[in-house]
N, C-alpha and C. Protein backbone atom coordinates (compact mmCIF):
# COMPACT_ATOMS: atom_id res chain seq x y z
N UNK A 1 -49.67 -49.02 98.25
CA UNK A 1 -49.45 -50.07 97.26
C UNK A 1 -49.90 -49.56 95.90
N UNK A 2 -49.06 -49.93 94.87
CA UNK A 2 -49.75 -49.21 93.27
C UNK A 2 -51.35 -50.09 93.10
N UNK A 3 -52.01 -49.49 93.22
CA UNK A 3 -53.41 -49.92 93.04
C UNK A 3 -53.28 -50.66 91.42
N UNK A 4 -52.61 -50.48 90.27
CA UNK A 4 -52.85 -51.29 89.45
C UNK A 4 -52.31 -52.93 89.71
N UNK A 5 -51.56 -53.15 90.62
CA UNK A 5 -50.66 -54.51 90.87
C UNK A 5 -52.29 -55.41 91.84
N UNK A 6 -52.38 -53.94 92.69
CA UNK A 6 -53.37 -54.84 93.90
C UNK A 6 -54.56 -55.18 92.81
N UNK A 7 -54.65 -54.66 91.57
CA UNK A 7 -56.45 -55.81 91.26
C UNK A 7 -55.55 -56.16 90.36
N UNK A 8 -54.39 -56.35 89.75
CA UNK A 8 -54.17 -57.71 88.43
C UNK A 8 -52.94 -58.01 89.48
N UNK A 9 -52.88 -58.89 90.67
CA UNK A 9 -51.65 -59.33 90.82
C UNK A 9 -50.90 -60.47 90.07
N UNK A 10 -49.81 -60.76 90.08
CA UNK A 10 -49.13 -61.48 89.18
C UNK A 10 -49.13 -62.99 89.79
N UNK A 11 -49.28 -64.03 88.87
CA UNK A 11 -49.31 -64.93 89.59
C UNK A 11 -47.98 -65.80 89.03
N UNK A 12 -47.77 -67.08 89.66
CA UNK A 12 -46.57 -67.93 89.11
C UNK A 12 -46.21 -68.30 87.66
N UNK A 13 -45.54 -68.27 86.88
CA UNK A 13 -46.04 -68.51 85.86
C UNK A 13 -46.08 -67.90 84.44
N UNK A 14 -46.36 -66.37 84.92
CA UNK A 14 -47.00 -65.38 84.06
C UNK A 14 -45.53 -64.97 83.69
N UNK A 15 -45.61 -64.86 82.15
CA UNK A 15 -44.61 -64.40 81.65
C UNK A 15 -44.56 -62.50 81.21
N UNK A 16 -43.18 -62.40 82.04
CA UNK A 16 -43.06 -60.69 82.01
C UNK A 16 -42.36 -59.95 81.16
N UNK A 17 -41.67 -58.58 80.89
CA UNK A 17 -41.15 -58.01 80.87
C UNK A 17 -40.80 -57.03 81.61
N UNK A 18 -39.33 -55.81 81.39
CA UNK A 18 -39.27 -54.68 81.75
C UNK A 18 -39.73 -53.72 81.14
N UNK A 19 -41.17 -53.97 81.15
CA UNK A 19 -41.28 -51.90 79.78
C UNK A 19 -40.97 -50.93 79.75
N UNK A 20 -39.88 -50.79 80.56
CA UNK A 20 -38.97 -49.41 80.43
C UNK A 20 -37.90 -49.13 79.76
N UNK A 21 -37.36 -50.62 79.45
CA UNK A 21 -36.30 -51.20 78.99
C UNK A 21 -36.13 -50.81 77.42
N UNK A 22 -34.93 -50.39 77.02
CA UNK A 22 -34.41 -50.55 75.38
C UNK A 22 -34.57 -52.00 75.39
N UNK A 23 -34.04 -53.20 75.58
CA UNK A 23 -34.00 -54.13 75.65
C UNK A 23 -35.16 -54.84 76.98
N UNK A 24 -36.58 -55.16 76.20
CA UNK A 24 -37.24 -55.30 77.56
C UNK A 24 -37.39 -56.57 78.12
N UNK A 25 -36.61 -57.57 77.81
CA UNK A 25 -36.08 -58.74 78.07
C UNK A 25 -37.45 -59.56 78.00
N UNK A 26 -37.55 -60.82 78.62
CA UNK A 26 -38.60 -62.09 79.50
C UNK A 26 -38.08 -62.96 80.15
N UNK A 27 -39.28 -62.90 80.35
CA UNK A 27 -38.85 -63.98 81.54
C UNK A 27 -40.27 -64.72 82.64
N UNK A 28 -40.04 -65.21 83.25
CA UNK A 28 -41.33 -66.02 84.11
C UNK A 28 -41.37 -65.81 85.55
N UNK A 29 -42.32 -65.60 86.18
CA UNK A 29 -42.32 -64.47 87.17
C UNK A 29 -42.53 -66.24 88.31
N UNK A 30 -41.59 -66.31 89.26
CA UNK A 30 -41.42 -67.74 90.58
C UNK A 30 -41.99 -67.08 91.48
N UNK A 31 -42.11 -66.02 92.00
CA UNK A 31 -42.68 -65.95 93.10
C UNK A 31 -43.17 -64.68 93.44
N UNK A 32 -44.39 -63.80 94.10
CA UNK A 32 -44.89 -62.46 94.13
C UNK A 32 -45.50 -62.53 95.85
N UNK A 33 -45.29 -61.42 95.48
CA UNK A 33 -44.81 -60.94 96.98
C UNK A 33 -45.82 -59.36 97.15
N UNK A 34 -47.36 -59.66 97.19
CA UNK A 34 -47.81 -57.89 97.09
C UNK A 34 -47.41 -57.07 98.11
N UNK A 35 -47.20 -57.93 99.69
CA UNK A 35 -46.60 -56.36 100.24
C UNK A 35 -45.84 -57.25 101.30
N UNK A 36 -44.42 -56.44 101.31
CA UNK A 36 -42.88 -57.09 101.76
C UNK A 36 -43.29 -57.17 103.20
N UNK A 37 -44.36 -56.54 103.99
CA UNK A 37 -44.46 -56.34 105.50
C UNK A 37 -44.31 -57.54 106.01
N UNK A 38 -45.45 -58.38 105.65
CA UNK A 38 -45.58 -59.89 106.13
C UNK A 38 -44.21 -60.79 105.97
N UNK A 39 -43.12 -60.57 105.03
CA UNK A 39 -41.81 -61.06 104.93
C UNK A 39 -40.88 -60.45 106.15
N UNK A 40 -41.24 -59.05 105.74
CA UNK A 40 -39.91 -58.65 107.04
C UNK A 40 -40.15 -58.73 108.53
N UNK A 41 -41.89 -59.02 108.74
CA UNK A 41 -42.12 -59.30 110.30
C UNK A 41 -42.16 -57.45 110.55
N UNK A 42 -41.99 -56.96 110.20
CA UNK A 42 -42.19 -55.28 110.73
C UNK A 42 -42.49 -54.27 109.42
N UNK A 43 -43.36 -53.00 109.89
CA UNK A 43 -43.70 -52.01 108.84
C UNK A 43 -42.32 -51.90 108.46
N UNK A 44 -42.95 -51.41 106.75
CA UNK A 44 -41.49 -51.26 105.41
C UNK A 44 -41.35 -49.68 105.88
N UNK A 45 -42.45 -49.29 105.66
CA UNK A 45 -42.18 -47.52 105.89
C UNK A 45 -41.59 -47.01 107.53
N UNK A 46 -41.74 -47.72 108.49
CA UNK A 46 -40.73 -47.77 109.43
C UNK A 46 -39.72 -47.94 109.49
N UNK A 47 -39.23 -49.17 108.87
CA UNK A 47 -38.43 -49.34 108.97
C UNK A 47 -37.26 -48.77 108.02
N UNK A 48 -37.54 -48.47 106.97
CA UNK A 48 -36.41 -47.40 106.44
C UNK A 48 -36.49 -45.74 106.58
N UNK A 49 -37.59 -45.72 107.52
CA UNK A 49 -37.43 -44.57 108.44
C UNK A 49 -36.13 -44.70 108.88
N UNK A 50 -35.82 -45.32 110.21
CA UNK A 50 -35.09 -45.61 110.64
C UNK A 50 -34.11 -45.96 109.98
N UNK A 51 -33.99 -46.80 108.96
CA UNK A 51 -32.54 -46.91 108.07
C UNK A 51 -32.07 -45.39 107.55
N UNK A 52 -32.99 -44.61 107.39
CA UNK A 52 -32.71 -43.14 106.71
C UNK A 52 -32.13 -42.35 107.75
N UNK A 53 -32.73 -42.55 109.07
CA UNK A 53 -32.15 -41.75 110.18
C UNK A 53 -30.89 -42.07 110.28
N UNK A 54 -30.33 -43.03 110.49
CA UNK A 54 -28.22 -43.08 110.62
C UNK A 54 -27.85 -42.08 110.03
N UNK A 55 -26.83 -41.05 110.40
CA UNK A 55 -26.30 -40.27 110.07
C UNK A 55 -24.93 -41.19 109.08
N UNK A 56 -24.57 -39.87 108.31
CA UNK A 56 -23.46 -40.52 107.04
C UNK A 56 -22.33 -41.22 108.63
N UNK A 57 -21.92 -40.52 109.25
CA UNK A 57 -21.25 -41.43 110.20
C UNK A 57 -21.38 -42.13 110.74
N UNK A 58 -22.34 -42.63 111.09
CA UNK A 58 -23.06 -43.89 111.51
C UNK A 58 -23.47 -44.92 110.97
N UNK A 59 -22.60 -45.03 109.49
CA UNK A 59 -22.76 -46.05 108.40
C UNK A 59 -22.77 -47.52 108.87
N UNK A 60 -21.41 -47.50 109.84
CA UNK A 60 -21.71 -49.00 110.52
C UNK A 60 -22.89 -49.35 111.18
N UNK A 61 -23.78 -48.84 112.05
CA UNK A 61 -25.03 -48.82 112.76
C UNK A 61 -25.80 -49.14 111.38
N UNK A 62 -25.92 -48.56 110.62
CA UNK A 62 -26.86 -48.51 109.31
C UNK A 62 -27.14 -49.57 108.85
N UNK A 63 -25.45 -50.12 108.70
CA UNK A 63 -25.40 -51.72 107.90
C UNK A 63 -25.84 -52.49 109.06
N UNK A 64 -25.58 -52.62 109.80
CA UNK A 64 -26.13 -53.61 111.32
C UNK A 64 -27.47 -53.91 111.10
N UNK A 65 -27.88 -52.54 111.12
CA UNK A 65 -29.56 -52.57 111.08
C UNK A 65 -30.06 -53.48 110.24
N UNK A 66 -29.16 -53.08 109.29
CA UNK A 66 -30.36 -53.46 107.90
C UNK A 66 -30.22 -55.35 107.58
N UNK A 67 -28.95 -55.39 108.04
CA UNK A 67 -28.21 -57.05 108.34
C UNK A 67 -29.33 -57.54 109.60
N UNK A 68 -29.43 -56.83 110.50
CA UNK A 68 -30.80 -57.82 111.15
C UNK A 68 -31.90 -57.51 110.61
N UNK A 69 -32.32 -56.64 110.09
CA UNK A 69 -33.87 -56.80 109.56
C UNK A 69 -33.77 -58.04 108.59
N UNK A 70 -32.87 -58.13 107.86
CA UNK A 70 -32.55 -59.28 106.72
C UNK A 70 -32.13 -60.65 107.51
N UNK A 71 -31.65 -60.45 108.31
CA UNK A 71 -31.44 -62.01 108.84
C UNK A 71 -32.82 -62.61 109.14
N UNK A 72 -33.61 -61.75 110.24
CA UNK A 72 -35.00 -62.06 111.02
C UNK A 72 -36.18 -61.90 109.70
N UNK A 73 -35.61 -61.88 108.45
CA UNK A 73 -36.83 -61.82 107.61
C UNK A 73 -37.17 -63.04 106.96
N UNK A 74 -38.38 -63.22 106.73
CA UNK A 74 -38.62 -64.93 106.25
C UNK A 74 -38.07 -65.11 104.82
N UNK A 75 -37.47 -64.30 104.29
CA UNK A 75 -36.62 -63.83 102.97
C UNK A 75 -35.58 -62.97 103.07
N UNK A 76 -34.57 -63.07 103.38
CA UNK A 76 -33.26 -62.37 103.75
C UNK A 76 -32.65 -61.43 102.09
N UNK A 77 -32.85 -62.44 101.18
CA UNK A 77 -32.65 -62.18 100.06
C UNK A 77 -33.55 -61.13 99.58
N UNK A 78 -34.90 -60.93 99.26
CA UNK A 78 -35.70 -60.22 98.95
C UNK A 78 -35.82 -58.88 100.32
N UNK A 79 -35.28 -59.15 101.35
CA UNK A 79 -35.18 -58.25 102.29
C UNK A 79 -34.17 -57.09 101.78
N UNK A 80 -32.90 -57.90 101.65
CA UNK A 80 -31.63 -56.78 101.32
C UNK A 80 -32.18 -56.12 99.63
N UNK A 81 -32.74 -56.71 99.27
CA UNK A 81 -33.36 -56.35 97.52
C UNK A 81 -34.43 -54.75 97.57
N UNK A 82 -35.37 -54.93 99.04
CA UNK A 82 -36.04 -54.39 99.55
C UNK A 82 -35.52 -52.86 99.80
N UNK A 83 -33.97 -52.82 100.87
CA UNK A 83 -33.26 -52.11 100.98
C UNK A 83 -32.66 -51.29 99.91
N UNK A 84 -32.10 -51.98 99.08
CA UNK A 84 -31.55 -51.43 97.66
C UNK A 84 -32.40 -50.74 96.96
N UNK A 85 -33.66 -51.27 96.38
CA UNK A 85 -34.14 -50.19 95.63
C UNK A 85 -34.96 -49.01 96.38
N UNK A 86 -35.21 -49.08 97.36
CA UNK A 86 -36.15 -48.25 98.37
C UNK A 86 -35.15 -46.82 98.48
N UNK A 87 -33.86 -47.63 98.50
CA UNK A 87 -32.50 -46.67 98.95
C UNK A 87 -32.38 -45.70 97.48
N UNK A 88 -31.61 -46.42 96.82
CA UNK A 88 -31.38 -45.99 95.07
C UNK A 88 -32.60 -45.65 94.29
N UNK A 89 -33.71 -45.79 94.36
CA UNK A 89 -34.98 -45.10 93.61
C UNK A 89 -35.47 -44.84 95.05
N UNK A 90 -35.15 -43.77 95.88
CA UNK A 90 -36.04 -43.16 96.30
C UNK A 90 -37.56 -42.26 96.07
N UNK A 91 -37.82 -42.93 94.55
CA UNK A 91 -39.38 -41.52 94.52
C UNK A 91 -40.43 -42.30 95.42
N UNK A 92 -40.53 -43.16 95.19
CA UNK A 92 -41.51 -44.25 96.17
C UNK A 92 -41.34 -45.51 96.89
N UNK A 93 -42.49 -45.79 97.56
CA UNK A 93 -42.24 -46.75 98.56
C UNK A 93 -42.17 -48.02 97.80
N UNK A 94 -41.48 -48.92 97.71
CA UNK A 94 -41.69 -50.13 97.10
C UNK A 94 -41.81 -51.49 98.24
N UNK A 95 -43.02 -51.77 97.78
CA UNK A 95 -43.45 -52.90 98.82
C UNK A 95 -43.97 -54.32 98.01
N UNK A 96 -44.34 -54.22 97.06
CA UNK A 96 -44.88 -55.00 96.23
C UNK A 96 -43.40 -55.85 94.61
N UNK A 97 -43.44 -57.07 95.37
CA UNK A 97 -41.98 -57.43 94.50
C UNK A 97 -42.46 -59.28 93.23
N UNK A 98 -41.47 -58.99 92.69
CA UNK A 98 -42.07 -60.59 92.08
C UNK A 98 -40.25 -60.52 91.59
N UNK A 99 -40.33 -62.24 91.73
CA UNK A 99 -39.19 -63.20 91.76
C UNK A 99 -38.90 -63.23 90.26
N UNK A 100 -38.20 -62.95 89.78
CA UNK A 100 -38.27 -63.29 87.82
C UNK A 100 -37.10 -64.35 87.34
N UNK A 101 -37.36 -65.15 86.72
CA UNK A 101 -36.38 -65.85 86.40
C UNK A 101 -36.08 -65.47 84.46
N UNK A 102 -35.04 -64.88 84.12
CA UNK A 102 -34.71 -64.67 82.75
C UNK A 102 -34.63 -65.51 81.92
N UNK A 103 -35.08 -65.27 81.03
CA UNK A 103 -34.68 -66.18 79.33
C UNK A 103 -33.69 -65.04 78.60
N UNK A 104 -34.44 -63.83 78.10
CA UNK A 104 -33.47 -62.87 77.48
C UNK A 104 -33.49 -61.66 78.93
N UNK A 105 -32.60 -61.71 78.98
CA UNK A 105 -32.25 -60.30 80.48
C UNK A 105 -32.64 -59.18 79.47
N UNK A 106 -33.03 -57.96 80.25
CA UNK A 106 -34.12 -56.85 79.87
C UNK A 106 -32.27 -56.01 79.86
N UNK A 107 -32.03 -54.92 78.99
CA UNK A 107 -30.99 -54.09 79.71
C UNK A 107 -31.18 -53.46 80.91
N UNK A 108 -29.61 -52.74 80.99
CA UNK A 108 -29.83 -52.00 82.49
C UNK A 108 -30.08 -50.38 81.52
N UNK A 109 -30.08 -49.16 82.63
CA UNK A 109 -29.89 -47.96 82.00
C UNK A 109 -28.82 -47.50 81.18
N UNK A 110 -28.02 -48.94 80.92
CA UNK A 110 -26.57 -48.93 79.95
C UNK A 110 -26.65 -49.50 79.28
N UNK A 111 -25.41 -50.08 78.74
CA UNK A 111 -25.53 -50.87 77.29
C UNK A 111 -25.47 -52.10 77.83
N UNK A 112 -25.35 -52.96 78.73
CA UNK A 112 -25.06 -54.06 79.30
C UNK A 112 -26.55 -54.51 80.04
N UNK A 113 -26.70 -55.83 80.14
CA UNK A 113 -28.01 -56.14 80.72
C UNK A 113 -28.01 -56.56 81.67
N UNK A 114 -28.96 -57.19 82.60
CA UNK A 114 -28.92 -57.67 83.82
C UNK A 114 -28.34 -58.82 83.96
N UNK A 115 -27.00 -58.80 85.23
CA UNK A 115 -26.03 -59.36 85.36
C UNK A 115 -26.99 -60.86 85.67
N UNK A 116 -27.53 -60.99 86.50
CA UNK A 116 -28.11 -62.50 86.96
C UNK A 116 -29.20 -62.73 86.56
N UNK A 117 -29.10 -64.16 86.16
CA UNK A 117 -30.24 -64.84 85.24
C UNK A 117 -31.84 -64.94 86.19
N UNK A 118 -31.10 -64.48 87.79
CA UNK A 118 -32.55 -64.54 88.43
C UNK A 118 -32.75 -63.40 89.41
N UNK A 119 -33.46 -63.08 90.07
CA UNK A 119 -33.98 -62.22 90.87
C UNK A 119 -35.26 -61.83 91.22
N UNK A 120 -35.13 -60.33 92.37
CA UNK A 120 -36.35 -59.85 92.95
C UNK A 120 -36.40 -58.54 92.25
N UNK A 121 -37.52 -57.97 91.66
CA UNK A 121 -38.02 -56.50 91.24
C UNK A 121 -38.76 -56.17 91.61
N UNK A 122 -39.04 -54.72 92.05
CA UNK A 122 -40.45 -54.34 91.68
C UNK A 122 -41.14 -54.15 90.90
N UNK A 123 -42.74 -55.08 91.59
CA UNK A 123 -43.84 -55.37 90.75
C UNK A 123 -44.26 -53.98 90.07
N UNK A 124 -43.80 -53.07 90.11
CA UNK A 124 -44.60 -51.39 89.26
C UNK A 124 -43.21 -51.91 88.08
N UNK A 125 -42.08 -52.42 87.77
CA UNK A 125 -41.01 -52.11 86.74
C UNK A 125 -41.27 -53.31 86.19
N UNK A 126 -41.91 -54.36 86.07
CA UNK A 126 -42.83 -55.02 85.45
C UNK A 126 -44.24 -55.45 85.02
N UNK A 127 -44.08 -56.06 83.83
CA UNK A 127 -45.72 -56.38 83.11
C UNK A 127 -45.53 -57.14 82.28
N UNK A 128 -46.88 -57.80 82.40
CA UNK A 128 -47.17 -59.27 81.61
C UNK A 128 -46.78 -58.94 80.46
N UNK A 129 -46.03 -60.16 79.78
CA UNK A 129 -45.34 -59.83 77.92
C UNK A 129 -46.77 -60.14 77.38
């Protein structure tokens, strides 16, 4: 877990940004989540063990998988969210997430900003405005 999240965790409320961002948007953080285990009912680092193991041909098995870990999770939504960035930023484990609801959307790594006014991130790609 990023040891800076585990002693300032974020609470309801707290208004954020993206500080990575050209555009680092705000917004108000609905819900935090320090580690996804207790949501998905099973270890994170297991379990995309195993999502990593499917071979490229075994893409259907892959999606199966990852469709029941997300169904059986007490957050289906923040489950498949879980999947995505773990997958696409592979440098680290991301376990630690908060719910953000937008006022100004932060950009993406393009010229265009974040498509939906709400969502799940990881808690390391945000900080209190």
């Amino acid at each position: 877990m990023d040891t800076e999240h585990a002693l300032k965790p974020f609470k309801i409320g707290d208004l954020v940004c993206m500080y990575r961002r050209k555009k680092q948007g705000l917004g108000v953080v609905l819900d935090y989540i320090p580690d996804i285990e207790e949501c998905l009912g099973i270890d994170p680092r297991g379990t995309l063990e195993i999502y990593r193991s499917y071979t490229v041909k075994e893409w259907r098995n892959r999606d199966r998988y990852r469709q029941q870990v997300c169904m059986r999770s007490k957050c289906p939504d923040l489950a498949f969210d879980f999947f995505i960035y773990n997958t696409a930023f592979a440098d680290s484990l991301k376990i630690s997430f908060v719910e953000v609801q937008w006022f100004k959307r932060p950009s993406t790594f393009s010229v265009d900003g974040i498509s939906a006014p709400r969502g799940w991130f990881p808690a390391a790609w945000v900080r209190r405005y």
